[in-house]
N, C-alpha and C. Protein backbone atom coordinates (compact mmCIF):
# COMPACT_ATOMS: atom_id res chain seq x y z
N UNK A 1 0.83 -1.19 0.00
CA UNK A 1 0.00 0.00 0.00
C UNK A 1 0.87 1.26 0.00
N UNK A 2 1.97 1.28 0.81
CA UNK A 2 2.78 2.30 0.66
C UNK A 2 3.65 2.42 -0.64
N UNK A 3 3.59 1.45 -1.05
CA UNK A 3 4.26 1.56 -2.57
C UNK A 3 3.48 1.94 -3.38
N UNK A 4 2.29 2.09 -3.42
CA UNK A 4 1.22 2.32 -4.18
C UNK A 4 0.90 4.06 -3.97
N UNK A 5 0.91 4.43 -2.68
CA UNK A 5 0.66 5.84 -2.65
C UNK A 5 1.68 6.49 -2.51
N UNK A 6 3.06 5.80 -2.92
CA UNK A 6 3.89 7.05 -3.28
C UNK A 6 4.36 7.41 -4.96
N UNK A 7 3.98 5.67 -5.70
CA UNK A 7 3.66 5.83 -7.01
C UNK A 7 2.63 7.37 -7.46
N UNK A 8 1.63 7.05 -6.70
CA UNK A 8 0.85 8.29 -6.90
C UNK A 8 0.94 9.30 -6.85
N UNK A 9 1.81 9.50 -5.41
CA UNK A 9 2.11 10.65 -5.32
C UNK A 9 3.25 11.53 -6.42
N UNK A 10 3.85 10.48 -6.37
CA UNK A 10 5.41 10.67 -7.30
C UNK A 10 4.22 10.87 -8.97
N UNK A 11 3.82 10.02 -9.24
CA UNK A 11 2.99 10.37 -10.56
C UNK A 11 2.23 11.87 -10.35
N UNK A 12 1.66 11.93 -9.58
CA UNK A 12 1.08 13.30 -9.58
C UNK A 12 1.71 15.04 -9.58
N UNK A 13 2.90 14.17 -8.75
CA UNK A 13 4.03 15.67 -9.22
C UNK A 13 4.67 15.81 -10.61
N UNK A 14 4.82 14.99 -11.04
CA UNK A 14 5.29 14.45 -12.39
C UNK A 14 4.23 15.30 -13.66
N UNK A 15 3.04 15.04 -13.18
CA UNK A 15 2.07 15.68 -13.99
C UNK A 15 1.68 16.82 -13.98
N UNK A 16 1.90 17.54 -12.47
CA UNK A 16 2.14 18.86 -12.30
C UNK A 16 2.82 19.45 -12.33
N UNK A 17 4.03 19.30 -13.17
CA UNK A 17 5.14 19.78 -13.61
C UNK A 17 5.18 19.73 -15.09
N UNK A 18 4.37 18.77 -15.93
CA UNK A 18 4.15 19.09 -17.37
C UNK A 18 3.00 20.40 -17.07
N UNK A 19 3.65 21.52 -18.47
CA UNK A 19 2.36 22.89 -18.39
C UNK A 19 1.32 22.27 -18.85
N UNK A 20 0.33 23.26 -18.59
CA UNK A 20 -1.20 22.39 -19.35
C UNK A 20 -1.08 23.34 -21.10
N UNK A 21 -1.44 22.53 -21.46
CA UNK A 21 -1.88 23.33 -23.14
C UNK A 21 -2.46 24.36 -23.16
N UNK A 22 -1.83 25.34 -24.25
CA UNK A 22 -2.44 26.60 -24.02
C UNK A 22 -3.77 26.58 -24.46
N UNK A 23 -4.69 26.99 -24.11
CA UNK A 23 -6.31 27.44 -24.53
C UNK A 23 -7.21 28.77 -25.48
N UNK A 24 -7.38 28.42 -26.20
CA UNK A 24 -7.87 29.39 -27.10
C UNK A 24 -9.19 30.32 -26.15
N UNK A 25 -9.26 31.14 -26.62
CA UNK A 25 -10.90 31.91 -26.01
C UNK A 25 -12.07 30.95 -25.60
N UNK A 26 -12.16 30.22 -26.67
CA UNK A 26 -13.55 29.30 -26.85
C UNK A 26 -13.17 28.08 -25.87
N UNK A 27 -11.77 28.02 -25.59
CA UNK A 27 -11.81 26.62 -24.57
C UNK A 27 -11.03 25.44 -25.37
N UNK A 28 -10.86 25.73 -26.57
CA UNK A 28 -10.47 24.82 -27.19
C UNK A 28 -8.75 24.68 -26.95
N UNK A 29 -8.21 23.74 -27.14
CA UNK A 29 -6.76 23.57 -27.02
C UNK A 29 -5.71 23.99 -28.26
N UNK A 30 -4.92 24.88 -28.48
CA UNK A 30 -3.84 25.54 -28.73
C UNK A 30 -3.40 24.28 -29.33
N UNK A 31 -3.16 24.75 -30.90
CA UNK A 31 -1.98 23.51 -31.50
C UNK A 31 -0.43 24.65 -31.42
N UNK A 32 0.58 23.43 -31.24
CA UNK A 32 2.02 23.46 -30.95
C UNK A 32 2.18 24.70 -31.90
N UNK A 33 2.24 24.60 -32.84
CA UNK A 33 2.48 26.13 -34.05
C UNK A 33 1.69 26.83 -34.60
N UNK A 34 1.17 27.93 -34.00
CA UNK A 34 -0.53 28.57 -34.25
C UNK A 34 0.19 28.70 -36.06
N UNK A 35 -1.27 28.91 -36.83
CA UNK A 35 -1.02 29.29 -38.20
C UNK A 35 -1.55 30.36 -38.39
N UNK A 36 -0.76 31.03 -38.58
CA UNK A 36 -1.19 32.91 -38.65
C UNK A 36 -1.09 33.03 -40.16
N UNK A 37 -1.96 34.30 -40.84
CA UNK A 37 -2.07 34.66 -41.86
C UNK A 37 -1.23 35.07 -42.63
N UNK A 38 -0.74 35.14 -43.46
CA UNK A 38 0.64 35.66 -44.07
C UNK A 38 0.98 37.39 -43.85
N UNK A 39 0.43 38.33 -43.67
CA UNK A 39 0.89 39.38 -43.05
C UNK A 39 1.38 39.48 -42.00
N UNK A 40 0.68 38.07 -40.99
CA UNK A 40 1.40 38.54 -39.51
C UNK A 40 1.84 36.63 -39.26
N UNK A 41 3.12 36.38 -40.68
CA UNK A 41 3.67 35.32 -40.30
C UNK A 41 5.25 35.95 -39.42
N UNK A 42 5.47 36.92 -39.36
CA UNK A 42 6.97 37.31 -39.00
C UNK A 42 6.85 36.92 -37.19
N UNK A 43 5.52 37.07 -36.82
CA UNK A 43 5.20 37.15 -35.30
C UNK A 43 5.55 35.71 -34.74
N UNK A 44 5.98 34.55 -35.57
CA UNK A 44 6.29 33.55 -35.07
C UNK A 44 7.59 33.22 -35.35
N UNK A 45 7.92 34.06 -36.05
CA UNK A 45 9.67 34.03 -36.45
C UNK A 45 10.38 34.71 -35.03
N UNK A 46 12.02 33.81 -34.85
CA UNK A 46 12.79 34.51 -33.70
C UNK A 46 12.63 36.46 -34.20
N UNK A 47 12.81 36.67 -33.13
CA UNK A 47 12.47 38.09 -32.95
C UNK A 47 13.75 38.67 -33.82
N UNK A 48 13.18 39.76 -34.55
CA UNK A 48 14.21 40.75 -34.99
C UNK A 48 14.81 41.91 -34.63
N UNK A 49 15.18 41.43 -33.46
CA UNK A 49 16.18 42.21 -33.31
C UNK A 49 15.72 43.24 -31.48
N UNK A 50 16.45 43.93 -30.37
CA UNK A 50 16.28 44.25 -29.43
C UNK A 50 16.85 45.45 -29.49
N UNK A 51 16.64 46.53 -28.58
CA UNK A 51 17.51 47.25 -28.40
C UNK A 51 16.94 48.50 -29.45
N UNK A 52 15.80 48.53 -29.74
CA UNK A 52 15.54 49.82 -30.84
C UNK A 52 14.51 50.60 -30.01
N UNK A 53 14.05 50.58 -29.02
CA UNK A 53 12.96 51.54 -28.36
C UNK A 53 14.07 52.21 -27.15
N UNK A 54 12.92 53.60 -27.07
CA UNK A 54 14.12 54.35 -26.37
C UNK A 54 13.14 55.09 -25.34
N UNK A 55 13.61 56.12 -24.54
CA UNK A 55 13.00 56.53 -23.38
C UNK A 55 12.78 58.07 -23.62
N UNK A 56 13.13 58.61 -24.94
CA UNK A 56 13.24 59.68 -25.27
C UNK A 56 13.49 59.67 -26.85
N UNK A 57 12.20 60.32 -28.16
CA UNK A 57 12.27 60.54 -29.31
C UNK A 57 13.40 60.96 -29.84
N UNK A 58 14.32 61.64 -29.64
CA UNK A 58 15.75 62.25 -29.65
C UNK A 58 16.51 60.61 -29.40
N UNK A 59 16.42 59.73 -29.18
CA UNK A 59 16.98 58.43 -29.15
C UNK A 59 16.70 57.39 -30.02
N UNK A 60 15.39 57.97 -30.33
CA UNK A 60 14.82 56.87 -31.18
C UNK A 60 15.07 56.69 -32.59
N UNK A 61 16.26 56.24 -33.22
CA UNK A 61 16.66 56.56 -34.30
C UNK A 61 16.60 55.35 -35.27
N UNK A 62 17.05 54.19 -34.38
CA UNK A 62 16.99 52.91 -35.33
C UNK A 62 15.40 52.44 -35.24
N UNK A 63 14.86 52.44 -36.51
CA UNK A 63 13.62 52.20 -36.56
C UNK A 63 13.25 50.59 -36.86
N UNK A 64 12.40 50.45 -36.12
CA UNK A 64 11.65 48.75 -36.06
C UNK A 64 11.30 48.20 -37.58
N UNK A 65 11.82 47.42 -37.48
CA UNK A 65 12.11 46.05 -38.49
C UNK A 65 10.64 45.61 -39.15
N UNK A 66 10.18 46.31 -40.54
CA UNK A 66 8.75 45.62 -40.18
C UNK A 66 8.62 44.42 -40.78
N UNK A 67 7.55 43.84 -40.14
CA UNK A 67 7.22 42.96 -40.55
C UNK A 67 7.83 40.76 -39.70
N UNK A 68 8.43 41.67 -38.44
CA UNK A 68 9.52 41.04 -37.91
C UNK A 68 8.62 41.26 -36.01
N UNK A 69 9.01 40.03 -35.50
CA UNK A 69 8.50 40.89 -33.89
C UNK A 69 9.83 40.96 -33.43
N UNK A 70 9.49 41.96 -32.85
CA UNK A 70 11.10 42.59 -31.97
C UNK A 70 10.00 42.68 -30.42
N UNK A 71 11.57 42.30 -29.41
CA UNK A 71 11.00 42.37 -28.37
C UNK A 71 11.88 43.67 -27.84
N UNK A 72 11.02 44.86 -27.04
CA UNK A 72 11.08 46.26 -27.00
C UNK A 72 11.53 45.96 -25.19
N UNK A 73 12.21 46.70 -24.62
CA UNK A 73 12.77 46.76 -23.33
C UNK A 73 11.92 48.61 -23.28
N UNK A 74 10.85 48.22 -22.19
CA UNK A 74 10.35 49.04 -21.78
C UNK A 74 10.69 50.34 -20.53
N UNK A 75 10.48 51.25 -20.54
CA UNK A 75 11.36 52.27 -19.61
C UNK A 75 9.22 52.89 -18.33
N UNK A 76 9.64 52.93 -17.05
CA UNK A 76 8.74 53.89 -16.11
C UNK A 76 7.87 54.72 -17.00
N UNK A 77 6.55 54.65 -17.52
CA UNK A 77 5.97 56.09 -18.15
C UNK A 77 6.69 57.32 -17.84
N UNK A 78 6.97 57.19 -16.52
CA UNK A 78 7.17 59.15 -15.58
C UNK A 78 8.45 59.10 -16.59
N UNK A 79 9.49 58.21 -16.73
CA UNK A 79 11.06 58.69 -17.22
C UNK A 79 10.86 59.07 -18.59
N UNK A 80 9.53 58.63 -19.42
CA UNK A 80 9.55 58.87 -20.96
C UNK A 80 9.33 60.01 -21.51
N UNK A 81 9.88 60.43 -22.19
CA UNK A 81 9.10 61.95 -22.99
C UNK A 81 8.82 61.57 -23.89
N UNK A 82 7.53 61.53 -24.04
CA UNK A 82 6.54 61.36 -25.18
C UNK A 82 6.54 62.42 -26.33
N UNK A 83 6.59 62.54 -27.16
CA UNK A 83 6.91 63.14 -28.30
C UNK A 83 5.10 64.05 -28.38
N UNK A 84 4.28 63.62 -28.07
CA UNK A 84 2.50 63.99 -27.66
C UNK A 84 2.23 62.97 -26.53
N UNK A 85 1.84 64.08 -26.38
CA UNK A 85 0.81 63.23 -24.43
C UNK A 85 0.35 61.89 -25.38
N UNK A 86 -0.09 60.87 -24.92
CA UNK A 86 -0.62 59.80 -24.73
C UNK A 86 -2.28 60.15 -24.93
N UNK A 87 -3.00 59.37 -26.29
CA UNK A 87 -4.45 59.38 -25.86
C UNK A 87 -5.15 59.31 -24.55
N UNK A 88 -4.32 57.78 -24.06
CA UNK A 88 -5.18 57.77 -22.96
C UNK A 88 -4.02 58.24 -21.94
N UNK A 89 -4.22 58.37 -21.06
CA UNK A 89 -2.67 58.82 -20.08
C UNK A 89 -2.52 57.69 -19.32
N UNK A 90 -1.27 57.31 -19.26
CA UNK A 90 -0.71 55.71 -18.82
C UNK A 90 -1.30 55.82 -17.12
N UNK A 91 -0.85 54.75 -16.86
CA UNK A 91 -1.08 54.76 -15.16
C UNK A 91 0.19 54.96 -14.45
N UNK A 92 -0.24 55.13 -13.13
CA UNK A 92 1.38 55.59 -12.53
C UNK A 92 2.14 54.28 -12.77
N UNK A 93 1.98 53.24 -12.56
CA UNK A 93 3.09 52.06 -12.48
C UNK A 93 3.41 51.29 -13.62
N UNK A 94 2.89 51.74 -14.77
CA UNK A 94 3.37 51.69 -16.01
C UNK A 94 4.01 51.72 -16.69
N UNK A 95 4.33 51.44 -18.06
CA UNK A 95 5.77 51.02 -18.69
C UNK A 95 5.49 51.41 -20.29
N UNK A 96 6.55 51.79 -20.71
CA UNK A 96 6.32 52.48 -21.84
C UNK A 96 7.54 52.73 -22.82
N UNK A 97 7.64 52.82 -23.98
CA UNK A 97 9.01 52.90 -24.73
C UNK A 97 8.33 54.27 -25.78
N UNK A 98 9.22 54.53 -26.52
CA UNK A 98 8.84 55.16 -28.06
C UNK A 98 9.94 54.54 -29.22
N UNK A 99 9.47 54.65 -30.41
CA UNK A 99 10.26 53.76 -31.22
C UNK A 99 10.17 54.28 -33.02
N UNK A 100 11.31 54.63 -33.75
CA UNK A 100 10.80 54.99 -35.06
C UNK A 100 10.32 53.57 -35.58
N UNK A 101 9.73 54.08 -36.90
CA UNK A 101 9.16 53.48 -38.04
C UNK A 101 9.29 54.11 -39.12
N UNK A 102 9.82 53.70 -40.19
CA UNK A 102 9.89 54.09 -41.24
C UNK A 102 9.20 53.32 -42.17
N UNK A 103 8.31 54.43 -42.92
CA UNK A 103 7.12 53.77 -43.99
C UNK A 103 7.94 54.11 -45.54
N UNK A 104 7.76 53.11 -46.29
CA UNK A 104 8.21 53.22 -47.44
C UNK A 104 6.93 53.87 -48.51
N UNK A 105 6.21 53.10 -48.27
CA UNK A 105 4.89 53.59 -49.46
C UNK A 105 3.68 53.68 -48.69
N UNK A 106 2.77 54.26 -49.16
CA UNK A 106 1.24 54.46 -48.72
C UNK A 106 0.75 52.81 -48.45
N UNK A 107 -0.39 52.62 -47.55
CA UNK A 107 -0.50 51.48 -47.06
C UNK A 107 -1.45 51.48 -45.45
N UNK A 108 -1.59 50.50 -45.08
CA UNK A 108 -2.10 50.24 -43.99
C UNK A 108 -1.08 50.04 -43.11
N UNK A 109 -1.56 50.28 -42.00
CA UNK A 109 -0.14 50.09 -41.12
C UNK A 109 -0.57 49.07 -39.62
N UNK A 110 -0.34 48.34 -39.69
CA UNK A 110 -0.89 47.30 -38.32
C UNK A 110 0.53 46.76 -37.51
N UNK A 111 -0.25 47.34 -36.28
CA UNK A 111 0.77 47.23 -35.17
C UNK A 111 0.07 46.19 -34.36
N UNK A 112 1.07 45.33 -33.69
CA UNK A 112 0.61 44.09 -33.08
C UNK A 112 1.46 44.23 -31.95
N UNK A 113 0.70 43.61 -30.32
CA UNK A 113 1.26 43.80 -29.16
C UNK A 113 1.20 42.16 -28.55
N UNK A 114 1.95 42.17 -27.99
CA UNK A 114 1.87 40.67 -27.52
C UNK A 114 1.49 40.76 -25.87
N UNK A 115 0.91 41.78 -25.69
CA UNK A 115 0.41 42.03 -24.15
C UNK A 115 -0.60 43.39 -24.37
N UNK A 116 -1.60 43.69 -23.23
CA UNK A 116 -1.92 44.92 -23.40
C UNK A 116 -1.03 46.14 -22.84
N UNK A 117 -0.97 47.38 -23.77
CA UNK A 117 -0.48 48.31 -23.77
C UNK A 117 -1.51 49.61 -24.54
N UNK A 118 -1.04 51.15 -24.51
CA UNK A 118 -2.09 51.88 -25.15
C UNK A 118 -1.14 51.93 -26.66
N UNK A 119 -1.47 52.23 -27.58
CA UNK A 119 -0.62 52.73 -28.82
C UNK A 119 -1.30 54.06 -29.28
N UNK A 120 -0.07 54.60 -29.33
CA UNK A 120 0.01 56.24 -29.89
C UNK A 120 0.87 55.93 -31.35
N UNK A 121 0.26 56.07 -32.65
CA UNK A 121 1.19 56.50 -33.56
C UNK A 121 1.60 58.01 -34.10
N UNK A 122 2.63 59.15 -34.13
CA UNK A 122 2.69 59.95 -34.43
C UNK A 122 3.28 60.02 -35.89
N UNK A 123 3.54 61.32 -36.43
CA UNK A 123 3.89 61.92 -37.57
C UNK A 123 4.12 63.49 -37.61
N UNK A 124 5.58 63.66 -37.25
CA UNK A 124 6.12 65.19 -37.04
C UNK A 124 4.92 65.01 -35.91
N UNK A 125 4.77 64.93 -35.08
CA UNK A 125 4.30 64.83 -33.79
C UNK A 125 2.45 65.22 -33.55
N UNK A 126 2.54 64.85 -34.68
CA UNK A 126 0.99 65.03 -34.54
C UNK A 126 0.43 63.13 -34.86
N UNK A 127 -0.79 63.21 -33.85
CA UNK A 127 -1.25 62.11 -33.90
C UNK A 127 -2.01 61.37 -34.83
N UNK A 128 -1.64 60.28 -35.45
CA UNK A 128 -1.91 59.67 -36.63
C UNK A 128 -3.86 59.04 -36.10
N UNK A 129 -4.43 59.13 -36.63
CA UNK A 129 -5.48 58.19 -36.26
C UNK A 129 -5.80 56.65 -36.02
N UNK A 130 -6.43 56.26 -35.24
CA UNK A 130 -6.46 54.85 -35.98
C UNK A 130 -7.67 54.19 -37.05
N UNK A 131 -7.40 53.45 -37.59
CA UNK A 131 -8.55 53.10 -38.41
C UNK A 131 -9.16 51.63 -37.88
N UNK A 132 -8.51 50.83 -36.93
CA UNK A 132 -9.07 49.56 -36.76
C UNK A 132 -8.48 49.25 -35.78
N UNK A 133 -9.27 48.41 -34.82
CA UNK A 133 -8.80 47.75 -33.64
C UNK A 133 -9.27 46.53 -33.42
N UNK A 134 -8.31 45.05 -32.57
CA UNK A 134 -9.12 43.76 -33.09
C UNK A 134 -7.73 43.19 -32.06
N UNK A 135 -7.77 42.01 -31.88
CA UNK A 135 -7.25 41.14 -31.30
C UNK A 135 -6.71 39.88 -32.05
N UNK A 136 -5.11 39.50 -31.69
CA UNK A 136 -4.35 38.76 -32.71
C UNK A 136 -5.45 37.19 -32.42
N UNK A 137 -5.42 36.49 -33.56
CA UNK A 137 -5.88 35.35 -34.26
C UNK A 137 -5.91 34.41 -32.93
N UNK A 138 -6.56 33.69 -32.67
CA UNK A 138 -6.43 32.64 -31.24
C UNK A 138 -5.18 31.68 -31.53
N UNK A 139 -4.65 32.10 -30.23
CA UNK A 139 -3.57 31.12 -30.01
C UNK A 139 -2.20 31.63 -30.72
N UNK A 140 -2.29 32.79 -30.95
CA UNK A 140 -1.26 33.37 -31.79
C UNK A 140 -0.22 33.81 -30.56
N UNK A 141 -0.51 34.42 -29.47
CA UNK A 141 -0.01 35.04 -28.53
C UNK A 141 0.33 37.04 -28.97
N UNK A 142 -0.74 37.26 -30.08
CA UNK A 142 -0.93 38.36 -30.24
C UNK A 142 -1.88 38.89 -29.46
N UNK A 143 -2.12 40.04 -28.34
CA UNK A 143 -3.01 40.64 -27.57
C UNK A 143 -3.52 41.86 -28.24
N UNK A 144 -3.43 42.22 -29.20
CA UNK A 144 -3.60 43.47 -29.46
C UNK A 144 -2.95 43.72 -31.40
N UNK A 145 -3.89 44.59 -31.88
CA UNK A 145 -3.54 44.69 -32.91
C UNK A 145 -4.45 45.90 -33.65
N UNK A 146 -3.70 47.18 -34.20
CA UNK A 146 -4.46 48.65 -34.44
C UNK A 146 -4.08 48.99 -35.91
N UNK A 147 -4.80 49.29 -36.30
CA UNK A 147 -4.36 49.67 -37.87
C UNK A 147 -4.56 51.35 -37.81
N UNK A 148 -3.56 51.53 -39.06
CA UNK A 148 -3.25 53.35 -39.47
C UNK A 148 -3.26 53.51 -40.52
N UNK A 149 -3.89 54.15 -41.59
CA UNK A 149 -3.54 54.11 -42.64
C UNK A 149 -2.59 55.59 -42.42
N UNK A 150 -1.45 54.88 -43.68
CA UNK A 150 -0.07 55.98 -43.70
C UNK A 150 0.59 56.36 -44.86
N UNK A 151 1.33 57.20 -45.02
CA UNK A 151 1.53 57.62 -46.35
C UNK A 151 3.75 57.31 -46.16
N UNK A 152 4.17 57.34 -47.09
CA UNK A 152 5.93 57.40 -46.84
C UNK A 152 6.51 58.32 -45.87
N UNK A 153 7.23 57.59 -44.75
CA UNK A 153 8.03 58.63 -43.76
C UNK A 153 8.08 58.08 -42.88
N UNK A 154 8.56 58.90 -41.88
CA UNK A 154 8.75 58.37 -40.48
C UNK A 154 7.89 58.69 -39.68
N UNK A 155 7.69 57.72 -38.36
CA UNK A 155 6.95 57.37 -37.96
C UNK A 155 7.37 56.98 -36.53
N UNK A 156 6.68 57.56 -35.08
CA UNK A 156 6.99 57.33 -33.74
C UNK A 156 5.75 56.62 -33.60
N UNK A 157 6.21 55.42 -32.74
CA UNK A 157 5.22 54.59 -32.40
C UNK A 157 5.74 54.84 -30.42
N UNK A 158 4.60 55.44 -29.81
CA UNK A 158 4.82 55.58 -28.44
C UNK A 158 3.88 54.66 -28.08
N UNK A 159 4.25 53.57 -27.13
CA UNK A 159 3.41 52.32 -26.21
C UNK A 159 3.31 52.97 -24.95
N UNK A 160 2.70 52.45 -24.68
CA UNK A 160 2.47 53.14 -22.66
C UNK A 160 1.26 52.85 -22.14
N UNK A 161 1.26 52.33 -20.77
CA UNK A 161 0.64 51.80 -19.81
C UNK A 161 0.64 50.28 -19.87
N UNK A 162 1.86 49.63 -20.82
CA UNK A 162 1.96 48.29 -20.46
C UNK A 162 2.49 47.33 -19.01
N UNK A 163 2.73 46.93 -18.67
CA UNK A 163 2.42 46.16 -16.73
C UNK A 163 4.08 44.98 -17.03
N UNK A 164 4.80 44.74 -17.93
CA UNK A 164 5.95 44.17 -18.06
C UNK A 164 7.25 45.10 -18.29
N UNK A 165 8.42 44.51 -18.29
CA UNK A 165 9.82 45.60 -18.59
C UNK A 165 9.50 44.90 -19.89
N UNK A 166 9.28 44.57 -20.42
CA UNK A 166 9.19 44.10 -22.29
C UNK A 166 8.25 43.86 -22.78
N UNK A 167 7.49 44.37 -24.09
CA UNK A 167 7.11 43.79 -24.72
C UNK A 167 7.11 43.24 -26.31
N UNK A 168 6.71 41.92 -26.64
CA UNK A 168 6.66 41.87 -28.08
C UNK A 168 5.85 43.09 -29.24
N UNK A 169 6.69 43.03 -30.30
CA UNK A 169 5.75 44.16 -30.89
C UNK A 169 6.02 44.29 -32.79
N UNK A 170 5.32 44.44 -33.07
CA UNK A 170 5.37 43.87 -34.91
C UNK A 170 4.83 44.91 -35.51
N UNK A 171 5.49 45.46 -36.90
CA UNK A 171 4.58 46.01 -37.42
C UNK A 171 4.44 45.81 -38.61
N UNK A 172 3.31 45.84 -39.73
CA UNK A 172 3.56 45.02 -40.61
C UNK A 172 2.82 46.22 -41.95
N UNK A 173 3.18 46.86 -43.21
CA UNK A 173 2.89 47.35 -43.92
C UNK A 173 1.61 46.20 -44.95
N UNK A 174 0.46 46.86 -44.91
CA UNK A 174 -0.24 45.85 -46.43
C UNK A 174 -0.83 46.90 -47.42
N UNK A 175 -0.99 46.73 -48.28
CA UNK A 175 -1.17 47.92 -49.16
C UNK A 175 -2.80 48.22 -48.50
């Protein structure tokens, strides 16, 4: 009997130490390699690249990779200077970067977050609109996803009020 309930026991830690499968919205179980749409296949590719968001527009020079997720090292809202206040205004314990973008041609512009955060897109510092808001594909590990339509140039993408020191973040041009 004692061999029997420590089998169990020993089996039961065993099993609580495999993760459980990730879960879609509906309940359903997460396959091993979500299949995302071909605009936002880069989001499952190793990340392109770190080290391009900054804590101040005057820093922000190397612009994000599109089409690629880069994971962004986030700075305190209070330490950031925002290039324009924030639509919504972050919270005090919040986290926030700014980051160029450079647009080649006219197009849609969809930014993808892999956590929640607010998104501000600017242009010479005026605020770009958005045209669409929606949530990445189930099981993608996309949280967030805003479209802009944009014309050639550069482009500050300010995040803020995200709750991690990092987040994933993609942006992807479609005509």
């Amino acid at each position: 009997m004692r061999k029997l309930i420590g089998f169990a026991l020993t089996a039961g830690l065993a099993a609580a130490m495999v993760p459980a499968p990730a879960l879609a919205d509906d309940g359903a179980e997460c396959p091993a390699e979500p299949v995302l749409p071909a605009p936002l296949g880069g989001w499952t590719a190793e990340t392109g690249g770190e080290g391009v968001a900054a804590a101040d527009p005057a820093d922000a020079s190397v612009p994000l990779a599109l089409g690629r997720r880069v994971r962004l090292a986030l700075f305190p809202n209070e330490t950031i200077t925002f290039a324009a206040a924030p639509e919504k205004v972050p919270g005090q314990n919040g986290m926030g970067a700014v980051v160029a973008i450079d647009v080649a041609k006219a197009g849609k512009l969809t930014v993808a977050l892999g956590q929640g955060a607010w998104i501000d897109l600017l242009r010479e510092a005026a605020a770009v609109p958005s045209t669409g808001h929606g949530h990445g594909p189930a099981c993608s590990g996309i949280r967030k996803m805003v479209d802009f339509a944009v014309v050639p140039g550069r482009y500050l993408l300010q995040v803020s009020g995200a709750s991690g020191e990092e987040i994933d973040v993609m942006a992807v041009l479609r005509d």
